[in-house]
C-alpha atoms as a PDB file:
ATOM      1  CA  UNK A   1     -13.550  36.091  -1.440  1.00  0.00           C
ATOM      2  CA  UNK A   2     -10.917  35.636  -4.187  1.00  0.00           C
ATOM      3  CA  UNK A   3      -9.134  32.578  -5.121  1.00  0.00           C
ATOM      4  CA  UNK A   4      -5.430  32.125  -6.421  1.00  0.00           C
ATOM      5  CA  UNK A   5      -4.151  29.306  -8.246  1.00  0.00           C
ATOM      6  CA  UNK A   6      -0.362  28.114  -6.259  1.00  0.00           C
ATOM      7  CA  UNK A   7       0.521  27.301  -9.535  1.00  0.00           C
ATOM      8  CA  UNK A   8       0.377  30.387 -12.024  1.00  0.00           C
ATOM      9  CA  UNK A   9      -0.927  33.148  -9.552  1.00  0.00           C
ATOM     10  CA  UNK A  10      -3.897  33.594 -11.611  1.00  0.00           C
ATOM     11  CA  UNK A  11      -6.687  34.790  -9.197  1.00  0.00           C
ATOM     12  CA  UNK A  12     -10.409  34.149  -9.592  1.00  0.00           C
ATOM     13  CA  UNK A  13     -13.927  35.167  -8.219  1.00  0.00           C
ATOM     14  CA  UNK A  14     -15.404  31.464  -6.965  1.00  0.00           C
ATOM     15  CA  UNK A  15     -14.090  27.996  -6.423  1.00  0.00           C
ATOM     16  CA  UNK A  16     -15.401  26.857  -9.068  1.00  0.00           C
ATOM     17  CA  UNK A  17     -13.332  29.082 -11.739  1.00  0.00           C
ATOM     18  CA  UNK A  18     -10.118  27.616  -9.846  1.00  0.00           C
ATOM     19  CA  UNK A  19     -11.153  23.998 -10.402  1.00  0.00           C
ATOM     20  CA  UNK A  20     -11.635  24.904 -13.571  1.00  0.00           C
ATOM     21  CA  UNK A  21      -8.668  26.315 -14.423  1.00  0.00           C
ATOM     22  CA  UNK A  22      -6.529  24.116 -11.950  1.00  0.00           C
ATOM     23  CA  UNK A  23      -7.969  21.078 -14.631  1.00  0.00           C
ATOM     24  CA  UNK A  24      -5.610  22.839 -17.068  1.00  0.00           C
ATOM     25  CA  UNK A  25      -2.938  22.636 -15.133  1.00  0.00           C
ATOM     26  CA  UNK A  26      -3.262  19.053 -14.598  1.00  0.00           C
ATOM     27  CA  UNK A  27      -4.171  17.875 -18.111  1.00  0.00           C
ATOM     28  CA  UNK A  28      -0.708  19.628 -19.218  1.00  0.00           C
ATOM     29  CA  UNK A  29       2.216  17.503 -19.085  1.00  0.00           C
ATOM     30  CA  UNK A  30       5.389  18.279 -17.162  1.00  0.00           C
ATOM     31  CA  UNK A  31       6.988  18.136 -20.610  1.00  0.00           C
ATOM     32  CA  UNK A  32       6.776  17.203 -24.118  1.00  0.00           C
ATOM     33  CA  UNK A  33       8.211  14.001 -23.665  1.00  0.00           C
ATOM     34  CA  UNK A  34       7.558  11.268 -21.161  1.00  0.00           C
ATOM     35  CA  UNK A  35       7.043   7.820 -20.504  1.00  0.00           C
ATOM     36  CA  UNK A  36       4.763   5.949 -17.372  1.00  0.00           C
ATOM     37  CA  UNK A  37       7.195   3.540 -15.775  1.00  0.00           C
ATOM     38  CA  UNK A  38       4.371   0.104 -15.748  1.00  0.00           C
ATOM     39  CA  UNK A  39       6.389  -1.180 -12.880  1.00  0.00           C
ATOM     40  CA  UNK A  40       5.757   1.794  -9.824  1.00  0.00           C
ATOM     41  CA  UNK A  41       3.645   4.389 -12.396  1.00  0.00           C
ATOM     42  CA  UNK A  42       5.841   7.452 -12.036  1.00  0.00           C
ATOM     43  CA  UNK A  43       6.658   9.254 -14.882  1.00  0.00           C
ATOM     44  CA  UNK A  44      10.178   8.859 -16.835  1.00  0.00           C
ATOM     45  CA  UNK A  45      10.877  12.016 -18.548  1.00  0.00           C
ATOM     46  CA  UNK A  46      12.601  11.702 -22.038  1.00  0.00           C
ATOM     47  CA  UNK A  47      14.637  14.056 -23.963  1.00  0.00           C
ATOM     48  CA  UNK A  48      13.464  15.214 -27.592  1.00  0.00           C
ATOM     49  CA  UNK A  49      16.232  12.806 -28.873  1.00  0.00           C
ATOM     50  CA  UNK A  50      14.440  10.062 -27.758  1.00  0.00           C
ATOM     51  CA  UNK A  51      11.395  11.429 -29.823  1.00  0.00           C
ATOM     52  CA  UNK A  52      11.704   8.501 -31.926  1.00  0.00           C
ATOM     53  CA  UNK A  53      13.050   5.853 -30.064  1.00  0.00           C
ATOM     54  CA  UNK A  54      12.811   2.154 -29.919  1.00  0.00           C
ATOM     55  CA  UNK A  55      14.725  -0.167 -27.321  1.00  0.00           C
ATOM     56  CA  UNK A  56      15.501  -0.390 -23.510  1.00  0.00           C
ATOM     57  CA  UNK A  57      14.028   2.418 -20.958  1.00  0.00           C
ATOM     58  CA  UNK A  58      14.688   1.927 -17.041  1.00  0.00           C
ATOM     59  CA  UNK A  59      12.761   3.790 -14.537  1.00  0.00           C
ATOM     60  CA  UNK A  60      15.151   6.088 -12.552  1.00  0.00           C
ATOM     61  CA  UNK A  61      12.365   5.373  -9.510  1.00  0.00           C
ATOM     62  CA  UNK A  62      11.769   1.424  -9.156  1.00  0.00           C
ATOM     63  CA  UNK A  63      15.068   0.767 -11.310  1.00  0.00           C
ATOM     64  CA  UNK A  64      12.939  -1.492 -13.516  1.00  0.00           C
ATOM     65  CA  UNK A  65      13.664  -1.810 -17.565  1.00  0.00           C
ATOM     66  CA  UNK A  66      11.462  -1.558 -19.952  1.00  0.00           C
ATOM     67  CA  UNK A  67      11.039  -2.280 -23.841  1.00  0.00           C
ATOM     68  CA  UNK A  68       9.347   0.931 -25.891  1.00  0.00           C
ATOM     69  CA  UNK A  69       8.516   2.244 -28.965  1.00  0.00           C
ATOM     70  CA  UNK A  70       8.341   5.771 -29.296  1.00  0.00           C
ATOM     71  CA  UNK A  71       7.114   7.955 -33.022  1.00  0.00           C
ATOM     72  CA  UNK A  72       6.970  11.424 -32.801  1.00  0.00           C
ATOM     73  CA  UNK A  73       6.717  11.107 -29.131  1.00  0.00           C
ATOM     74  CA  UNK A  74       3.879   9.413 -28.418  1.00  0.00           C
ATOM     75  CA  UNK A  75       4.790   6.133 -26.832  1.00  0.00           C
ATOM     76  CA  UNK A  76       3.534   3.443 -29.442  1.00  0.00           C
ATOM     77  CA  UNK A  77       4.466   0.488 -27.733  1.00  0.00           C
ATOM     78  CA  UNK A  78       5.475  -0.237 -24.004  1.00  0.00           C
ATOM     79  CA  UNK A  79       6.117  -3.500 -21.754  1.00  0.00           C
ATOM     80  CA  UNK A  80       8.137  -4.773 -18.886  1.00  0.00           C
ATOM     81  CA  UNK A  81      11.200  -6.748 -19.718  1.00  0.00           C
END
């Protein structure tokens, strides 16, 4: 029996090839750029001009603002308020 990954299409010969590869998928972000909301968890995706960024963030989910630092990306620092 074959199994195909929903995601890519990629096919494969056992179940345990697709875990496998599905891992991938997940450990991928949607993008290069992202923040976790700490009020509901969801992800707030950022823009590359917000690559380095420091001030106010609100969550487009739980409407919630938050403070960040962001360097090359890579949030640095993050809290509520």
């Amino acid at each position: 029996m074959r199994f195909k990954c929903f995601t890519c299409g990629a096919e494969f010969d056992n179940i345990e090839q697709l875990a496998g590869h599905k891992r991938q998928h997940q450990a991928s972000p949607k993008g290069p750029y992202g923040v976790t909301c700490l009020g509901c968890g969801r992800g707030i995706p950022i823009g590359p001009e917000k690559a380095n960024y420091s001030g106010q963030l609100t969550c487009s989910h739980c409407r919630r603002t938050m403070t960040v630092v962001i360097e090359d990306g890579e949030v640095a620092v993050a809290r509520l308020g």
